[in-house]
N, C-alpha and C. Protein backbone atom coordinates (compact mmCIF):
# COMPACT_ATOMS: atom_id res chain seq x y z
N UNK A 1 11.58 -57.43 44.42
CA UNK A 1 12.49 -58.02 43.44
C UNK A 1 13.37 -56.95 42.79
N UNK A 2 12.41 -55.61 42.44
CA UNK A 2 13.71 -54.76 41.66
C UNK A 2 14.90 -54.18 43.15
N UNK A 3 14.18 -54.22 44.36
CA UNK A 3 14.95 -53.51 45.41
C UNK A 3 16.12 -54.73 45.23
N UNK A 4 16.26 -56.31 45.00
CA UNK A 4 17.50 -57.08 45.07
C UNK A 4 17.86 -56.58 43.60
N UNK A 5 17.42 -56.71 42.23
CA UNK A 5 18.73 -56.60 41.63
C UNK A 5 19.33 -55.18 41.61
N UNK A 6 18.65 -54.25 42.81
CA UNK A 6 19.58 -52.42 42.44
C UNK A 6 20.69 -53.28 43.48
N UNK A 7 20.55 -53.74 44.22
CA UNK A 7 21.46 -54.29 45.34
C UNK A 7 22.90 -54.85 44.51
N UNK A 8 22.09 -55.89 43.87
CA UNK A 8 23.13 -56.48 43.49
C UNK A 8 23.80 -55.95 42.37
N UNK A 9 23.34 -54.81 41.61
CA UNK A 9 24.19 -53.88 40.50
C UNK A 9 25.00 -53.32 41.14
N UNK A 10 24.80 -52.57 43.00
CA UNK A 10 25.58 -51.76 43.31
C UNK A 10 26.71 -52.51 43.72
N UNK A 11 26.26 -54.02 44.82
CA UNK A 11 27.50 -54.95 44.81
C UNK A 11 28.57 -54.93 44.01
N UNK A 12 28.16 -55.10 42.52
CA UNK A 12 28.78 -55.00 41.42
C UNK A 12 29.57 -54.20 41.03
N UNK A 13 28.97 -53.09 41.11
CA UNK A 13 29.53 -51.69 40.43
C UNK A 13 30.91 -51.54 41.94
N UNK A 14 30.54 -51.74 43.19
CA UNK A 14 31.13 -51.43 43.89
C UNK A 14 32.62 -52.10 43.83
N UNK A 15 32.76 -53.46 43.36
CA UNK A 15 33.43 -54.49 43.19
C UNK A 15 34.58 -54.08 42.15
N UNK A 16 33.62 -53.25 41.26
CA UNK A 16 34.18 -53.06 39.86
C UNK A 16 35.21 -52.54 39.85
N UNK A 17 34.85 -51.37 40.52
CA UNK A 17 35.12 -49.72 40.96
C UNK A 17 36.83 -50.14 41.77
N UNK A 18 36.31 -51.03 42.83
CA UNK A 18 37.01 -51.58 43.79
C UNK A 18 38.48 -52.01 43.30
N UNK A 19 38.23 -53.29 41.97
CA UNK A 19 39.34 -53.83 41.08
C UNK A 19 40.19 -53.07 40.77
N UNK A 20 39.47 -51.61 39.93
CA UNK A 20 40.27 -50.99 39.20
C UNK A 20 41.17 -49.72 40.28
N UNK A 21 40.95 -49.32 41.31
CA UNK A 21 41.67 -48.76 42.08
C UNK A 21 43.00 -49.39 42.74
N UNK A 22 42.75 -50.59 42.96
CA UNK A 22 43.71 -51.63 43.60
C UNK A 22 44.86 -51.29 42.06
N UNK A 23 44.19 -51.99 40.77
CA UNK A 23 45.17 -51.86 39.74
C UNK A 23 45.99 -50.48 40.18
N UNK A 24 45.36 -49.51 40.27
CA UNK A 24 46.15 -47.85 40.09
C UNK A 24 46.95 -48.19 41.17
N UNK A 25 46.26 -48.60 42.47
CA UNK A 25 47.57 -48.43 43.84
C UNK A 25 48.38 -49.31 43.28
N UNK A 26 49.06 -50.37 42.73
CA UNK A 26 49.71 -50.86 42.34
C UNK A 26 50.61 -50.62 41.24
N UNK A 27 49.86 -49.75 40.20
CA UNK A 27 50.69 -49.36 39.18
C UNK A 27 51.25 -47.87 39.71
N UNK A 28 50.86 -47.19 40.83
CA UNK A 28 51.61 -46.12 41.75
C UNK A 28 53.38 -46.83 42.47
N UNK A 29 53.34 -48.18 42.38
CA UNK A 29 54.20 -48.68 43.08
C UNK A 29 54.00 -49.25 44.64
N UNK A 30 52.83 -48.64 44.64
CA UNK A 30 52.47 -49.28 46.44
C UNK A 30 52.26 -51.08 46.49
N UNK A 31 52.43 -51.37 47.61
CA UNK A 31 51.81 -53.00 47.82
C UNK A 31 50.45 -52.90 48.53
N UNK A 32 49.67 -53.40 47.40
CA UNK A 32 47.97 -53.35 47.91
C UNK A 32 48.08 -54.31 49.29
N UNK A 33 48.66 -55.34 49.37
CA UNK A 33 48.60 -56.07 50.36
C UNK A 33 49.40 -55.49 51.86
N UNK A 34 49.91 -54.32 51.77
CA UNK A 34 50.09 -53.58 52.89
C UNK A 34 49.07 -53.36 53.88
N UNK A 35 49.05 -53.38 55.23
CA UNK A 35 47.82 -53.49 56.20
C UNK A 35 46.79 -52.14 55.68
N UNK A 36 47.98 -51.22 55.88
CA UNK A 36 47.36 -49.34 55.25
C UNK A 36 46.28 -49.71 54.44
N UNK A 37 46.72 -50.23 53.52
CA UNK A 37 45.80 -50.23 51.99
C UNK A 37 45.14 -51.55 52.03
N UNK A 38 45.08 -52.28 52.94
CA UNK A 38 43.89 -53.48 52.72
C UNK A 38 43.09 -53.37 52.16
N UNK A 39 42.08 -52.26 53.02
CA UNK A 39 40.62 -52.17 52.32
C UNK A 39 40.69 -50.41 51.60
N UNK A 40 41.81 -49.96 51.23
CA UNK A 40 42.00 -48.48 50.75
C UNK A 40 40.96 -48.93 49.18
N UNK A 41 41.29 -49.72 48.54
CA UNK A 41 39.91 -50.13 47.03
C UNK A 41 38.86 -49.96 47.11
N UNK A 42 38.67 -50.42 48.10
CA UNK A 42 36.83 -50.54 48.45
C UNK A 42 36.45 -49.53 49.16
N UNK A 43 37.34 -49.08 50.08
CA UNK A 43 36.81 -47.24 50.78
C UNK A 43 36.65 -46.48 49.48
N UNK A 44 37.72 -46.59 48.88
CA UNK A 44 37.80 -45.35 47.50
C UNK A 44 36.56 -45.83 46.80
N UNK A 45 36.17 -47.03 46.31
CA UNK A 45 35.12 -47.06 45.45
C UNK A 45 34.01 -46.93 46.00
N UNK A 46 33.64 -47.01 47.49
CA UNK A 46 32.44 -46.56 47.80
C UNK A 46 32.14 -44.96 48.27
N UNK A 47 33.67 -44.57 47.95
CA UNK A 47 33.65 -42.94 48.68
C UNK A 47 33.01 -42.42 46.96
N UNK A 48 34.12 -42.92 45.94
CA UNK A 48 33.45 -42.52 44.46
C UNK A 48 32.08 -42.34 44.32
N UNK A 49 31.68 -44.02 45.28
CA UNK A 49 30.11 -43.59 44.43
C UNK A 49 29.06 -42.77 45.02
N UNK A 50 29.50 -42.52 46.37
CA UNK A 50 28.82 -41.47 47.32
C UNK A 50 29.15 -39.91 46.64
N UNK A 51 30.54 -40.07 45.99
CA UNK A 51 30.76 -37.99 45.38
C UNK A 51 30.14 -37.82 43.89
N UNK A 52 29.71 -39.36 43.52
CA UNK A 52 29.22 -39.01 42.30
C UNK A 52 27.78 -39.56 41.88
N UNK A 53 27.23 -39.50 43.46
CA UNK A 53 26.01 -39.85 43.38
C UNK A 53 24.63 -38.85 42.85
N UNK A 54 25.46 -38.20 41.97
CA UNK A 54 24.37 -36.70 41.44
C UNK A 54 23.73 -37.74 40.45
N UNK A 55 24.39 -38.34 39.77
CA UNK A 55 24.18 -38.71 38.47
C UNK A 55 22.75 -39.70 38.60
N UNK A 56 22.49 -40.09 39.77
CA UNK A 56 21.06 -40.90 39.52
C UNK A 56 20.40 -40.20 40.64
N UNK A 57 20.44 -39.14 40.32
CA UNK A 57 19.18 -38.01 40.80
C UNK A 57 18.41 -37.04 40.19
N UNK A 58 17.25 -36.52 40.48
CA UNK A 58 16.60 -36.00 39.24
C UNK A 58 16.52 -34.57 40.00
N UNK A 59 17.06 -33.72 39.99
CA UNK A 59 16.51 -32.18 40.86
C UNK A 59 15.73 -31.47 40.63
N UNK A 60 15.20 -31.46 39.14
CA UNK A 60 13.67 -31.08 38.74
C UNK A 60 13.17 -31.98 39.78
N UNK A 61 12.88 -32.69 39.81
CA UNK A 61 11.85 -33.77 40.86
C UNK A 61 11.81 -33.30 42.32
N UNK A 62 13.02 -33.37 42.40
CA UNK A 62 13.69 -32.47 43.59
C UNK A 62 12.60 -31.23 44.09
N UNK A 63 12.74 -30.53 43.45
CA UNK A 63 12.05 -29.18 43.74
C UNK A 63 10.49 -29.17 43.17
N UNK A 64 10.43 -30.11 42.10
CA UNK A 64 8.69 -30.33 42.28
C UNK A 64 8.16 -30.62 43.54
N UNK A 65 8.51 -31.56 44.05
CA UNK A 65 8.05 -32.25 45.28
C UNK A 65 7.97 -31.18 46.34
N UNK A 66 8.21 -30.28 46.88
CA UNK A 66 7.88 -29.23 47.46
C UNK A 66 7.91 -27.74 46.75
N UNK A 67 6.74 -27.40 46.24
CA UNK A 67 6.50 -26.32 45.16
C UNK A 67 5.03 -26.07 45.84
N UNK A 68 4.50 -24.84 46.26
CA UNK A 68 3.49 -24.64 46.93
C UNK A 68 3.18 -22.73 46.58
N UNK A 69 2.03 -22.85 46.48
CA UNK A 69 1.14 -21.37 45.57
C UNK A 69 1.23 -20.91 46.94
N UNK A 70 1.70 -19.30 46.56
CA UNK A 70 1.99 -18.24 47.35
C UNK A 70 2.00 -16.97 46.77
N UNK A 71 1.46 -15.78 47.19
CA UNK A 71 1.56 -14.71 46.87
C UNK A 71 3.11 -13.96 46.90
N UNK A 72 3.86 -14.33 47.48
CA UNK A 72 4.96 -13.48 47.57
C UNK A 72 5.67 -13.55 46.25
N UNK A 73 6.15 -12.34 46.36
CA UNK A 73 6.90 -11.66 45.03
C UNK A 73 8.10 -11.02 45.54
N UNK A 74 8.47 -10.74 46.40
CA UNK A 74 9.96 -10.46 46.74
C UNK A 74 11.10 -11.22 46.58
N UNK A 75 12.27 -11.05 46.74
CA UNK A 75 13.30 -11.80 46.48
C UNK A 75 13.25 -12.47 48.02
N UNK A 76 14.03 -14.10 47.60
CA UNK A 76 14.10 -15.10 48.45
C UNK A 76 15.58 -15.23 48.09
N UNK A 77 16.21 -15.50 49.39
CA UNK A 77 17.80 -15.85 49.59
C UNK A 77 18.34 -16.89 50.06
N UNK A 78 18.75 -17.80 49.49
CA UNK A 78 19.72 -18.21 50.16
C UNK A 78 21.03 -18.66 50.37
N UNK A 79 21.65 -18.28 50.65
CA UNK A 79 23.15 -18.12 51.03
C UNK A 79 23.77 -18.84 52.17
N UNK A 80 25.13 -19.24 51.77
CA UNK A 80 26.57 -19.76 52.41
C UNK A 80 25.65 -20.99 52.06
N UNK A 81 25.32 -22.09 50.81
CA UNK A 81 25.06 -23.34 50.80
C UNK A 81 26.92 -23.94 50.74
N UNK A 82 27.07 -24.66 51.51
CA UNK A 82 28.43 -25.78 50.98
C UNK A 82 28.04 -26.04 49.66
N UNK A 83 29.18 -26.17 49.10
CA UNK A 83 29.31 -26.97 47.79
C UNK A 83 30.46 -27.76 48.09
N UNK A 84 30.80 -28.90 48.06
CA UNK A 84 31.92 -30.24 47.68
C UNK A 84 31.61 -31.09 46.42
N UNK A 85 32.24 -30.64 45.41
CA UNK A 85 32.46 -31.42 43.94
C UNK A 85 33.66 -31.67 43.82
N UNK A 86 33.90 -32.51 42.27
CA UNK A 86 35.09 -33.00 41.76
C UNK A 86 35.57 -32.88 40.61
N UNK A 87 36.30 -32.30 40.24
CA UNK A 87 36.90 -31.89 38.83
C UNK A 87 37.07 -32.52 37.93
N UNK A 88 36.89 -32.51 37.21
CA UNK A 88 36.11 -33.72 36.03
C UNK A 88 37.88 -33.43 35.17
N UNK A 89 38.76 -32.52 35.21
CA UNK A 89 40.02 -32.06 34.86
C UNK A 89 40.85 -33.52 35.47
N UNK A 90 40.89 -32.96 36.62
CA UNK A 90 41.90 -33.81 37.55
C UNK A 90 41.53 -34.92 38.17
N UNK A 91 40.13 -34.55 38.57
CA UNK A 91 39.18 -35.84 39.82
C UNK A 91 39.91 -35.11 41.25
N UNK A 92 40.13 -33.92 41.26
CA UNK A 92 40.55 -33.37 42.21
C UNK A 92 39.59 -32.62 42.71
N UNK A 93 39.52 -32.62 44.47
CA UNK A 93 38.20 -31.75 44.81
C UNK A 93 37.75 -30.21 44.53
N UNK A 94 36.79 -29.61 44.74
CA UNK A 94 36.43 -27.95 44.85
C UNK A 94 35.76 -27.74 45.70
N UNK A 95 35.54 -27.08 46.23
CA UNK A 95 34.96 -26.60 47.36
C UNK A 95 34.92 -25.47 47.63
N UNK A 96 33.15 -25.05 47.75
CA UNK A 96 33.06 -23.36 48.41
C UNK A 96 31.83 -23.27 49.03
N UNK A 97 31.19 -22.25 48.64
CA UNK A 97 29.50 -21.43 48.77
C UNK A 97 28.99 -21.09 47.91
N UNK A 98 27.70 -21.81 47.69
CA UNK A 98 26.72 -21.16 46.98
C UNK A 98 25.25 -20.55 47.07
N UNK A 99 25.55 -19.10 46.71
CA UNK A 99 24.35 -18.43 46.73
C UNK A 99 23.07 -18.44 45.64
N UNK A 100 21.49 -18.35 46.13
CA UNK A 100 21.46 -18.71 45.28
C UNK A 100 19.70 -17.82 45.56
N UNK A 101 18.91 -17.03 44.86
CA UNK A 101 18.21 -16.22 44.81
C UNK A 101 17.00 -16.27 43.63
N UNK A 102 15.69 -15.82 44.10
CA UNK A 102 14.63 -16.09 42.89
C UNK A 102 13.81 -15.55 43.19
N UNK A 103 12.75 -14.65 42.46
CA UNK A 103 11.71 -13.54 42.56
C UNK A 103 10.03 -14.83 42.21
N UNK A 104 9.69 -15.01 43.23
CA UNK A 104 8.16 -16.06 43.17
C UNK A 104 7.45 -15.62 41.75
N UNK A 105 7.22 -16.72 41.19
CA UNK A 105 6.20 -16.10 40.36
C UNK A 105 5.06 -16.82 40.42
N UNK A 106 4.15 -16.79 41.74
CA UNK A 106 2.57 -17.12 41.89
C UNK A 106 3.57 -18.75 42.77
N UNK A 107 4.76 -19.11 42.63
CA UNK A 107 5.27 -20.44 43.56
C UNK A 107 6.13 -20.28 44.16
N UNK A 108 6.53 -20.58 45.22
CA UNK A 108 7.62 -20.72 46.06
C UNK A 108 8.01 -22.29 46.16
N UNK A 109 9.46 -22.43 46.58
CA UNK A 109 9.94 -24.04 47.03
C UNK A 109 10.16 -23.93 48.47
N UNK A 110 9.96 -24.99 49.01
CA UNK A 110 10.27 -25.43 50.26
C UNK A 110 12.20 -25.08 50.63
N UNK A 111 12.59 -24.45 50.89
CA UNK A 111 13.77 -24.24 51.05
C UNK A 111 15.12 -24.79 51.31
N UNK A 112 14.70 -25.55 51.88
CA UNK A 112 15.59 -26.67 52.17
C UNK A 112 16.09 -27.80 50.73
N UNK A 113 14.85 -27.35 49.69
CA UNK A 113 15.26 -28.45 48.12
C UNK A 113 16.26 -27.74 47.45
N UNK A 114 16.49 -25.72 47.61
CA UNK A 114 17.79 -25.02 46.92
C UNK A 114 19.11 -25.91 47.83
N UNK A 115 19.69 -25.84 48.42
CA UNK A 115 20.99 -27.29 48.98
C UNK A 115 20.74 -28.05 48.36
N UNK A 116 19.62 -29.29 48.34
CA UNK A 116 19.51 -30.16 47.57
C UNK A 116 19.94 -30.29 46.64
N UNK A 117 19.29 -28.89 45.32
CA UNK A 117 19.55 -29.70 44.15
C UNK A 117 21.19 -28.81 43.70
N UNK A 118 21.78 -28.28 44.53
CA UNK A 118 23.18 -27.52 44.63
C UNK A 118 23.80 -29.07 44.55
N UNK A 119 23.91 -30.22 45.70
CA UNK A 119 23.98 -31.05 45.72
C UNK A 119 24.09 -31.98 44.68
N UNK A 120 22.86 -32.38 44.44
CA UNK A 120 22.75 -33.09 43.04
C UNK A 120 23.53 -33.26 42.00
N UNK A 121 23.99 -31.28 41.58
CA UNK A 121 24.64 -31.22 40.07
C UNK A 121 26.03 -30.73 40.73
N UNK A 122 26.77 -30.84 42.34
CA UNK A 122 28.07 -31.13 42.79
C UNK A 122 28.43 -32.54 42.79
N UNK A 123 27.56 -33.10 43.22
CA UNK A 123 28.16 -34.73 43.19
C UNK A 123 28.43 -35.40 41.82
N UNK A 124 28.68 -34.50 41.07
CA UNK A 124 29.00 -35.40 39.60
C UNK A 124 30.72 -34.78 39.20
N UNK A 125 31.56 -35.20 38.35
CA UNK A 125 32.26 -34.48 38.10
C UNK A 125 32.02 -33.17 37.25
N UNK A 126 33.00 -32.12 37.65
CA UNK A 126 32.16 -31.37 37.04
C UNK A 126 33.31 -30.22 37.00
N UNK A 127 32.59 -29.06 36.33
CA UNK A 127 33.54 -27.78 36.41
C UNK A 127 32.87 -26.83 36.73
N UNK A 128 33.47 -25.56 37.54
CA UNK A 128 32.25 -24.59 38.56
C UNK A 128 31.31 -23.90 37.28
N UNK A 129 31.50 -23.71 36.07
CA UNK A 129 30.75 -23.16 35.84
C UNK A 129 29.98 -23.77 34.73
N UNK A 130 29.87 -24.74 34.42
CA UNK A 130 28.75 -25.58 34.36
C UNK A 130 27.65 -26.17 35.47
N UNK A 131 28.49 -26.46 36.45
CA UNK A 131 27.52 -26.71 37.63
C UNK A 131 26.98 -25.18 38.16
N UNK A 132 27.41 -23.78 37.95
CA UNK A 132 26.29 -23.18 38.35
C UNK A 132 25.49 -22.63 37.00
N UNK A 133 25.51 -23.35 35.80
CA UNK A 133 24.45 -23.21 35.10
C UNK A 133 23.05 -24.09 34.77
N UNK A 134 24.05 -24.87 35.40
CA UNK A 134 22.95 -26.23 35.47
C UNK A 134 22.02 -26.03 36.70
N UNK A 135 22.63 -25.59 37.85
CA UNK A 135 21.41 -25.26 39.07
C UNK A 135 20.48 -24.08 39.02
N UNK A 136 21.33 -22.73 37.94
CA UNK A 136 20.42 -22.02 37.45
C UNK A 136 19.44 -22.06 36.46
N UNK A 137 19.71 -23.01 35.94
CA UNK A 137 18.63 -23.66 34.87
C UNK A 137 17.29 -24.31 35.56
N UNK A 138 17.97 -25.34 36.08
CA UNK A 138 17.23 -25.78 36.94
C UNK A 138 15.93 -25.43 37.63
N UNK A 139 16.62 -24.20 38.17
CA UNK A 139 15.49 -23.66 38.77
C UNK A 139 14.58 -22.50 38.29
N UNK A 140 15.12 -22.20 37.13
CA UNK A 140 14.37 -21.40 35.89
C UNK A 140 13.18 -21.98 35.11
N UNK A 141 13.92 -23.43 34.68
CA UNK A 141 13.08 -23.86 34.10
C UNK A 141 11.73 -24.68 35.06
N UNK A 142 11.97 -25.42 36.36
CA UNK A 142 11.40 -25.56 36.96
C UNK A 142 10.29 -24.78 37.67
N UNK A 143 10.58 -23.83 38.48
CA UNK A 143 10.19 -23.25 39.01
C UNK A 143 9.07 -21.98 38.05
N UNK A 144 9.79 -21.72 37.18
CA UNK A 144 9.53 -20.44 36.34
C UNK A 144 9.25 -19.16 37.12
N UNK A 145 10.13 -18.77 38.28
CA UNK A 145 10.00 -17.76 38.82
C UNK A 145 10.19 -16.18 38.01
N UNK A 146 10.13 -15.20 38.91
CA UNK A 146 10.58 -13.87 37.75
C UNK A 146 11.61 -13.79 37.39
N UNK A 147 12.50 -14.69 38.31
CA UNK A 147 13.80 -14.10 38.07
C UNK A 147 14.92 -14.90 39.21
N UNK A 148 15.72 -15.38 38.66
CA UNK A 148 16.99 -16.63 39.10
C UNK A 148 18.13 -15.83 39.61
N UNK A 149 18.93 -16.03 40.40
CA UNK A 149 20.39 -15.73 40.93
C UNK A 149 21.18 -16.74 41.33
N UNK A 150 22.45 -16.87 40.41
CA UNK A 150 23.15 -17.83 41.05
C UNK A 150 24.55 -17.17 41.65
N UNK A 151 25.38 -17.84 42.50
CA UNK A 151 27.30 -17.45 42.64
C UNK A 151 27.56 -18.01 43.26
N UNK A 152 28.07 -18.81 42.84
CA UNK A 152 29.07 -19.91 43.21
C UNK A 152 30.67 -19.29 43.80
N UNK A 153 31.67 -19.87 44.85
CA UNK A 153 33.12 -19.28 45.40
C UNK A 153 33.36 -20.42 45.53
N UNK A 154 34.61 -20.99 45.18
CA UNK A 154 34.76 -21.82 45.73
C UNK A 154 36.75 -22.34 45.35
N UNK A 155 37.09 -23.25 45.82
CA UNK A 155 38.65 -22.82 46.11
C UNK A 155 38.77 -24.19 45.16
N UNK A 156 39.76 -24.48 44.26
CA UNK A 156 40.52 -25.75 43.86
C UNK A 156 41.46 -26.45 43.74
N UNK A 157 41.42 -27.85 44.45
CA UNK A 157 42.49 -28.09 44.69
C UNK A 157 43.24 -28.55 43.35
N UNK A 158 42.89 -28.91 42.44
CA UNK A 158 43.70 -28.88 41.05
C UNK A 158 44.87 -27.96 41.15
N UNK A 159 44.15 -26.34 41.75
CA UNK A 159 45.50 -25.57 41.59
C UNK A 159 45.96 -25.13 42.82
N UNK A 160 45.52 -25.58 44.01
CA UNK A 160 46.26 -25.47 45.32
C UNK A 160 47.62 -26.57 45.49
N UNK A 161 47.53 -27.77 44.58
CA UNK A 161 48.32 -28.98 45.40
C UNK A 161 49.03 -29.40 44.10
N UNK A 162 48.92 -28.39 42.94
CA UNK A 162 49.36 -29.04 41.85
C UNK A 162 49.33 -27.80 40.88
N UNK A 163 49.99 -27.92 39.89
CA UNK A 163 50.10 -26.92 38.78
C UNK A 163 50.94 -25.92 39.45
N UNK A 164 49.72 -24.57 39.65
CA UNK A 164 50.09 -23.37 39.75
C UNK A 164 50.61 -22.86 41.42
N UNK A 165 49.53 -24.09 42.12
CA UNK A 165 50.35 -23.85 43.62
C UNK A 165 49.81 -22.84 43.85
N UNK A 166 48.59 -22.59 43.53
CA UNK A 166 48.33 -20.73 44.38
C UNK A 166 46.96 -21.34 45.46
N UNK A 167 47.73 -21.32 46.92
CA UNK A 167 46.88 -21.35 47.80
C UNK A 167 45.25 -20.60 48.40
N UNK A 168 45.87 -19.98 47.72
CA UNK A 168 44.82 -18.54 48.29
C UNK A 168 43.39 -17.88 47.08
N UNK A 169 43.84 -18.58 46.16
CA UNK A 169 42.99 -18.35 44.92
C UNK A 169 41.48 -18.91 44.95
N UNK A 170 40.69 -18.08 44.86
CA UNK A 170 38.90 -18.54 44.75
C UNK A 170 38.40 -17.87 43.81
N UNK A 171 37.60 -19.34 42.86
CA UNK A 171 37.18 -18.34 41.10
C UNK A 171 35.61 -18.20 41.68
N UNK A 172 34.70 -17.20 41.23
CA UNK A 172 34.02 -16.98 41.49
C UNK A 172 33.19 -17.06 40.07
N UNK A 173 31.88 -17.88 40.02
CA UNK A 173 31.08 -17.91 38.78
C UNK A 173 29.62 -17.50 39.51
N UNK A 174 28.76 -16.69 37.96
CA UNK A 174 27.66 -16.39 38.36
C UNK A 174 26.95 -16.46 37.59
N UNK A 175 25.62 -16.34 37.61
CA UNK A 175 24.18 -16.66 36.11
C UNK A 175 22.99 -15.48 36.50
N UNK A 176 22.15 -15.01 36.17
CA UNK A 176 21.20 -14.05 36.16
C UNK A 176 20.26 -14.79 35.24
N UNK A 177 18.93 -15.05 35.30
CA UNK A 177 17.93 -14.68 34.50
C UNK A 177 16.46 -13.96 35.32
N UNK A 178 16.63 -13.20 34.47
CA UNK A 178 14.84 -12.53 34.10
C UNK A 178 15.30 -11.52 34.78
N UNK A 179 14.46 -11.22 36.20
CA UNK A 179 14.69 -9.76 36.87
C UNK A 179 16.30 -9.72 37.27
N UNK A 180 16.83 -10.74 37.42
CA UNK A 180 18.09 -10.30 38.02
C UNK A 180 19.28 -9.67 36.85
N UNK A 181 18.31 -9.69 35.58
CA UNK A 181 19.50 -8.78 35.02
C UNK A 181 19.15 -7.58 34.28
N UNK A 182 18.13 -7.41 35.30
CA UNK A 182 18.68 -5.36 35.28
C UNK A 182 19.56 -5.41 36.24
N UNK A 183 20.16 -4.52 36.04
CA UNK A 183 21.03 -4.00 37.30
C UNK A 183 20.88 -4.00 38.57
N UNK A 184 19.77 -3.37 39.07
CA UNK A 184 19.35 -2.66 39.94
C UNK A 184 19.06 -4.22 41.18
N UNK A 185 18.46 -4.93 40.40
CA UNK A 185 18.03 -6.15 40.94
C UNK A 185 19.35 -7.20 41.69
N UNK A 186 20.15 -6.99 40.14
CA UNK A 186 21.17 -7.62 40.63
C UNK A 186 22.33 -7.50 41.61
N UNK A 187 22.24 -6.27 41.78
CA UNK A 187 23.14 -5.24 42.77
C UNK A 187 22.59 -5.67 44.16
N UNK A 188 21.23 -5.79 44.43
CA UNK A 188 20.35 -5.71 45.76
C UNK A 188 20.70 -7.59 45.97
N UNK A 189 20.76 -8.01 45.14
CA UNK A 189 21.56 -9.17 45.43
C UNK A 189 22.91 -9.61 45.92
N UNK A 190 23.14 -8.95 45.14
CA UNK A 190 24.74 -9.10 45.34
C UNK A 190 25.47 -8.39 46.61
N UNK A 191 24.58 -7.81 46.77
CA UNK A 191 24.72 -6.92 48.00
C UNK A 191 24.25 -7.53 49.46
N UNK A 192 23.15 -7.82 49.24
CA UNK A 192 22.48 -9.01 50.46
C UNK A 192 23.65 -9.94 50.82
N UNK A 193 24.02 -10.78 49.95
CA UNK A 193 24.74 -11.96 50.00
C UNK A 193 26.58 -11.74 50.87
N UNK A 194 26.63 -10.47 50.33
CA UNK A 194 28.23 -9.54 50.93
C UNK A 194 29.22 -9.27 50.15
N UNK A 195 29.21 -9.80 49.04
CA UNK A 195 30.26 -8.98 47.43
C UNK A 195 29.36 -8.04 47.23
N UNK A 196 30.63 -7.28 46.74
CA UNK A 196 31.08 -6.29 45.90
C UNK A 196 31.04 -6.25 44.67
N UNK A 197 30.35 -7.41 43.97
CA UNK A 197 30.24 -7.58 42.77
C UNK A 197 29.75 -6.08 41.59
N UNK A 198 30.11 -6.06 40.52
CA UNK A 198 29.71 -5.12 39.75
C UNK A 198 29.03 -6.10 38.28
């Protein structure tokens, strides 16, 4: 019974979503009833709710669910994750890589849940550097390892296709806690991954 009414909320929501895009193609000047744009409402509102499907996900949960006691204490890497989010500015996309690093403390995660919960806090609207404080949190507070690394690259189209027009531009955001901010730590990171960072 609750699996029909999530059904029928999403029907709903999808419908909703659906209405109010048709309004915009219309108040753009287009004719919704053009073959092009038949079903352009309902693609867009189900593409919406697929890029902003972070929001009913839990990524603590995420990374509980594979959390397993291990002796290792070295740094764990992983790097070139995709990131695809949406600019909570414009609703215009971003897109890059995120790296993302943590010193065990008595736990390790199953590896495959760091993408995941990268995932999670991209699919919402958002801005790069809240979303890489939120995945460094995340896994700080979760995990409670020795020590967190985040860096995010990633390119926007806000200012590739609009504004400033600079094609070639990638902002780069980053977070440290515990061991990764001595230096020394953070360098052997930053270094693994392939910046030059200082």
């Amino acid at each position: 019974m609750a699996y029909q009414h999530f059904e029928e909320y999403n029907l709903k929501v999808t419908e909703d979503i659906k209405e109010r895009y048709k309004q915009i193609i219309e108040d753009l000047g287009e004719d919704v009833n053009r073959e092009g744009l038949l079903k352009t409402p309902e693609r867009a509102s189900k593409a919406m709710q697929f890029l902003t499907q972070g929001y009913s996900q839990d990524a603590a949960e995420i990374l509980k669910s594979a959390m397993f006691k291990e002796s290792y204490n070295e740094m764990v890497i992983v790097k070139d994750i995709e990131v695809y989010s949406l600019c909570e500015h414009h609703i215009l996309p971003f897109f890059g890589k995120a790296h993302i690093a943590y010193i065990p403390n008595g736990q390790i995660v199953g590896l495959s849940k760091l993408p995941r919960i990268v995932d999670v806090f991209a699919r919402r609207l958002q801005v790069q550097e809240r979303l890489t404080e939120q995945i460094l949190e995340c896994i700080n507070t979760t995990l409670k390892p020795q020590g967190v690394a985040v860096v995010i690259e990633a390119s926007h189209m806000c200012m590739m296709m609009r504004g400033v027009q600079k094609q070639n531009s990638v902002t780069t955001t980053s977070g440290f806690r515990g061991q990764f901010e001595k230096i020394e730590t953070r360098n052997e990171f930053l270094k693994l991954i392939g910046n030059k960072f200082s």
